[in-house]
Protein backbone atom coordinates (compact mmCIF):
# COMPACT_ATOMS: atom_id res chain seq x y z
CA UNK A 1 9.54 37.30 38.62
CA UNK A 2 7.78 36.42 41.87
CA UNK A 3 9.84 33.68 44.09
CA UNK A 4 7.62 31.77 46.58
CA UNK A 5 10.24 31.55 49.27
CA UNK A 6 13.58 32.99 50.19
CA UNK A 7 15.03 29.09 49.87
CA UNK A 8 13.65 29.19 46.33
CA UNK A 9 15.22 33.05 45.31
CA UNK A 10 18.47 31.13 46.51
CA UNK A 11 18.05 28.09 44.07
CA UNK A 12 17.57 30.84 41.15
CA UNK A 13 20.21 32.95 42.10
CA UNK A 14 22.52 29.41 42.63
CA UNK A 15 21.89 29.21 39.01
CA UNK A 16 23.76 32.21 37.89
CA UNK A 17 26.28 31.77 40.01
CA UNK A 18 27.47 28.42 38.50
CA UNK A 19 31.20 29.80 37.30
CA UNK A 20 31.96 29.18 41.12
CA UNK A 21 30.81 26.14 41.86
CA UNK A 22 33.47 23.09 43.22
CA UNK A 23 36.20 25.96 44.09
CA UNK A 24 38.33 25.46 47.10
CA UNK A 25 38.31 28.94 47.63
CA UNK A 26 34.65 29.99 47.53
CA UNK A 27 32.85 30.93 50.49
CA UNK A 28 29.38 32.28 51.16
CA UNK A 29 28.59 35.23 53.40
CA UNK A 30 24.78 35.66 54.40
CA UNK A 31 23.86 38.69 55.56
CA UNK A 32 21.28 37.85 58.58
CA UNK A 33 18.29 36.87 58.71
CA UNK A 34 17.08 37.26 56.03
CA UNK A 35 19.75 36.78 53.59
CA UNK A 36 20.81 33.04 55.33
CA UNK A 37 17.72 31.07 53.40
CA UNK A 38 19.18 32.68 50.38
CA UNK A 39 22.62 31.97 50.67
CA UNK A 40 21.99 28.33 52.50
CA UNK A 41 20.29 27.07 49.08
CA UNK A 42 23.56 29.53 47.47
CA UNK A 43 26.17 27.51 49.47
CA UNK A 44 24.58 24.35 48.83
CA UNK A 45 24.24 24.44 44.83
CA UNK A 46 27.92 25.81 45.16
CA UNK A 47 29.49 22.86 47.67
CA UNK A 48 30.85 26.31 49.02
CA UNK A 49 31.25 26.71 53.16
CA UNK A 50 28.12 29.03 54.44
CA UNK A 51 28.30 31.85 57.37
CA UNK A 52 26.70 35.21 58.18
CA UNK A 53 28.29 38.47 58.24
CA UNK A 54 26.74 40.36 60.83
CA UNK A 55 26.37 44.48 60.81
CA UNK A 56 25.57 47.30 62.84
CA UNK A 57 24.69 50.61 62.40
CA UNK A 58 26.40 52.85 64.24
CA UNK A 59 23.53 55.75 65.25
CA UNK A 60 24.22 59.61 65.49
CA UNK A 61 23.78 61.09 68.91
CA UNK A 62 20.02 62.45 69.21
CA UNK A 63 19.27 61.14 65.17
CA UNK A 64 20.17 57.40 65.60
CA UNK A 65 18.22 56.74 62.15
CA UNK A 66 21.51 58.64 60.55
CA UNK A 67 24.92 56.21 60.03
CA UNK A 68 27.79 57.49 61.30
CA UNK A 69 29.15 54.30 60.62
CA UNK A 70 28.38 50.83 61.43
CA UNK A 71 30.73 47.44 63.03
CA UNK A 72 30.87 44.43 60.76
CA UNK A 73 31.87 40.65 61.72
CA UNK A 74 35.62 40.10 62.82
CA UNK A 75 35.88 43.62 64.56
CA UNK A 76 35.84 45.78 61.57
CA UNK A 77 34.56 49.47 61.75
CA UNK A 78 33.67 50.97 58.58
CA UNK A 79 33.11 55.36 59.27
CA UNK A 80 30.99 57.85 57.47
CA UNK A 81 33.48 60.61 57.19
CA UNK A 82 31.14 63.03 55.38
CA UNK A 83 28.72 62.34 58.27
CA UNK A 84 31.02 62.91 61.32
CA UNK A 85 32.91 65.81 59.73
CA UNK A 86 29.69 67.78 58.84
CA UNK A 87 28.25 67.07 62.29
CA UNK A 88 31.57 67.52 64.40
CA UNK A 89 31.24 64.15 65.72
CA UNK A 90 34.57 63.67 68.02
CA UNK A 91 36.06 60.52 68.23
CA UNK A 92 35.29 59.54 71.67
CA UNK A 93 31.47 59.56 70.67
CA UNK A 94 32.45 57.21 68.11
CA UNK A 95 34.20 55.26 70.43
CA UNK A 96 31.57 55.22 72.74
CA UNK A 97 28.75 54.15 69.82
CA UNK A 98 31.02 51.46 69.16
CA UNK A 99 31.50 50.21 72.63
CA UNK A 100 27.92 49.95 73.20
CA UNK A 101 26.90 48.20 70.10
CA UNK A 102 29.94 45.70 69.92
CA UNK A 103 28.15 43.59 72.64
CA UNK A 104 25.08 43.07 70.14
CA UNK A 105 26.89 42.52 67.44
CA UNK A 106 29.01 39.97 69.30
CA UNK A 107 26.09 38.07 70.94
CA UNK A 108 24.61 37.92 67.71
CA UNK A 109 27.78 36.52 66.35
CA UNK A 110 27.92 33.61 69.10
CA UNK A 111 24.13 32.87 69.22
CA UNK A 112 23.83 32.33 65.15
CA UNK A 113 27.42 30.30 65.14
CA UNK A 114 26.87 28.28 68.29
CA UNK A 115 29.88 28.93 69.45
CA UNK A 116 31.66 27.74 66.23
CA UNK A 117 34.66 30.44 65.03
CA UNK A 118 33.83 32.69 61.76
CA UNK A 119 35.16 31.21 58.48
CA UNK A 120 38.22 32.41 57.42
CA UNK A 121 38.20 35.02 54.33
CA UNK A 122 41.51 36.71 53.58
CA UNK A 123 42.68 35.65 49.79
CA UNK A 124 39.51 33.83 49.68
CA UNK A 125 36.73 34.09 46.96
CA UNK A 126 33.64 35.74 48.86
CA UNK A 127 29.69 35.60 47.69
CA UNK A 128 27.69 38.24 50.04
CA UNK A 129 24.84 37.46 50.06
CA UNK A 130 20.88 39.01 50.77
CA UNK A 131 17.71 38.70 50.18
CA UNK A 132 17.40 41.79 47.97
CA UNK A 133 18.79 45.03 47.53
CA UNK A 134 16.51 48.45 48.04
CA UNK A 135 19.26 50.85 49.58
CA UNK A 136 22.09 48.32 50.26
CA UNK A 137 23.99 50.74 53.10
CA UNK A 138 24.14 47.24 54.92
CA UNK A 139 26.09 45.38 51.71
CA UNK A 140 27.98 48.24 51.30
CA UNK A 141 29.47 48.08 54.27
CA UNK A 142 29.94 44.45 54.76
CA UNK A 143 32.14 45.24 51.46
CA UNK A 144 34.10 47.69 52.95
CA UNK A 145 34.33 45.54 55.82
CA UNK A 146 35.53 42.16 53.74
CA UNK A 147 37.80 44.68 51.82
CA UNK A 148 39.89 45.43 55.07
CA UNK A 149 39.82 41.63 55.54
CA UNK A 150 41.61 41.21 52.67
CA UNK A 151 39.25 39.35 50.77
CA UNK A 152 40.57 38.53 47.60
CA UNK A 153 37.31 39.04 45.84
CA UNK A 154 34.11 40.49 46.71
CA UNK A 155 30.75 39.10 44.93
CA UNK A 156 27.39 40.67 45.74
CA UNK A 157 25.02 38.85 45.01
CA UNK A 158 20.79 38.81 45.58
CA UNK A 159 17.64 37.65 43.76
CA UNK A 160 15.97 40.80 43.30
CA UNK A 161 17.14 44.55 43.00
CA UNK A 162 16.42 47.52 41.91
CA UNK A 163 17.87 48.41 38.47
CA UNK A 164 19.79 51.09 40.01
CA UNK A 165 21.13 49.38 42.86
CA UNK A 166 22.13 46.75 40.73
CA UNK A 167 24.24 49.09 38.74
CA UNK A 168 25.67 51.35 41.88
CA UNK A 169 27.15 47.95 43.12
CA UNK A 170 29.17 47.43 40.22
CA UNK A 171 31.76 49.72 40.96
CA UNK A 172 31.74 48.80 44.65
CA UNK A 173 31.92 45.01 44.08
CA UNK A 174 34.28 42.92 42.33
CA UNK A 175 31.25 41.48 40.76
CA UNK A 176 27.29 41.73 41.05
CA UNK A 177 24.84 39.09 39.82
CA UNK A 178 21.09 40.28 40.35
CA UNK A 179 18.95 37.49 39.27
CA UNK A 180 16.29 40.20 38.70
CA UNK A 181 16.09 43.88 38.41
CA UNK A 182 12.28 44.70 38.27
CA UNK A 183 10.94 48.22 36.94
CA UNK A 184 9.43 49.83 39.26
CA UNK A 185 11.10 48.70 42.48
CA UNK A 186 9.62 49.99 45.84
CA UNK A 187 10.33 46.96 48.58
CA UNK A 188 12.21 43.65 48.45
CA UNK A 189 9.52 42.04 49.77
CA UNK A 190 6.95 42.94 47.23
CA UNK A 191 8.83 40.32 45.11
CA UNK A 192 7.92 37.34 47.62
CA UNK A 193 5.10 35.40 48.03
CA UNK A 194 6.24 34.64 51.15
CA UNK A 195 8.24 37.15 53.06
CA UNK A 196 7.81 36.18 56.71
CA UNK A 197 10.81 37.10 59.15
CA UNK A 198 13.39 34.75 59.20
CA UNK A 199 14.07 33.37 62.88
CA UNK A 200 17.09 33.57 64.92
CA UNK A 201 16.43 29.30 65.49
CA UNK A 202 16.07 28.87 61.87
CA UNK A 203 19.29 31.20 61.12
CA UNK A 204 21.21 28.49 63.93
CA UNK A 205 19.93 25.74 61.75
CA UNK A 206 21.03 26.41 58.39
CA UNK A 207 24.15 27.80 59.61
CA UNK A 208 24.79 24.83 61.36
CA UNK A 209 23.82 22.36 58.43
CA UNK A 210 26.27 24.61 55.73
CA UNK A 211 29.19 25.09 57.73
CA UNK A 212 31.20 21.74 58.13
CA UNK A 213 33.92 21.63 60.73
CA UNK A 214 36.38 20.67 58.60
CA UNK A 215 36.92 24.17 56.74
CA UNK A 216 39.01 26.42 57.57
CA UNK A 217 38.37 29.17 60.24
CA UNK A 218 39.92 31.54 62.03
CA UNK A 219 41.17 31.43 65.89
């Protein structure tokens, strides 16, 4: 399968998602940029509420390519333990990671919302979604992350992954739906015609047109 656009990998992967169409408690969780022309056409098939959920890695002293960890939307901090205890990384490096990536994360927050609060997700229904899956360590944590929200239920789902990925998420989700899982699998973008970067103007947009004020967010 070859989708011409990210808006069009969205109207397939609307289509296996139809068991939660028309619920109250459905929301849909884009995972920026790339992921919001995905879940936009998502949100809209579903007449579900539409936001991002925005992560950052949190770099290793001196190898900032290795997670330590990473922040998540709503103040959430998800750790690599295996990483910080094999390294001896102390806490106030951590801390200090954080404290300098919090800013981004946040400014990313307020420029994609304009200034509108994050949808609320605690005992809600929530679809995470990307525009593919190759290693997932961002999905992965943005579960962790919705987990510690209190989510009531975690759905990852994407247009393309590969087979494996597919499968690793099924014990980390409450549910996966890969529309396809193509054999071999080297980049997500191999699977799009059109693969261009998604802006941070055209993430404002569709945020804006699938988030209606009248849905519940938090303070």
């Amino acid at each position: 399968m070859l989708f011409q656009d990210r808006f069009e990998a969205g109207r397939v992967l609307a289509s296996k998602l139809s068991e939660f169409s028309g619920k109250n408690n459905v929301v849909v969780l884009a995972l920026p940029r790339g992921g919001v022309p995905v879940g936009y056409e998502v949100a809209q098939a579903l007449h579900a509420p539409l936001d991002v959920f925005v992560v950052r890695k949190l770099g290793t002293p001196g190898q900032e390519e290795l997670a330590m960890g990473a922040l998540a939307s709503g103040g959430i901090t998800v750790l690599n333990r295996e990483v910080i205890q094999a390294l001896g990384i102390s806490q106030s490096t951590i801390d200090a990671v954080a404290a300098r990536e919090n800013p981004e994360l946040e400014r990313r927050e307020r420029e994609y919302r304009d200034g509108r609060p994050a949808l609320q997700v605690e005992g809600r229904t929530v679809i995470l979604v990307d525009d593919g899956l190759a290693t997932g360590s961002s999905m992965r944590v943005a579960i962790k992350a919705l987990r510690k929200e209190s989510a009531a239920q975690v759905v990852v789902a994407v247009p393309v992954a590969s087979p494996s990925a597919c499968s690793e998420f099924a014990t980390e989700a409450d549910k996966i739906v890969c529309a396809a899982t193509p054999e071999p699998f080297w980049a997500v973008g191999q699977w799009y015609r059109n693969f261009s970067q998604t802006t941070d103007e055209e993430v404002r947009e569709l945020l804006a047109r699938g988030a209606p004020a009248s849905l519940p967010r938090t303070a």
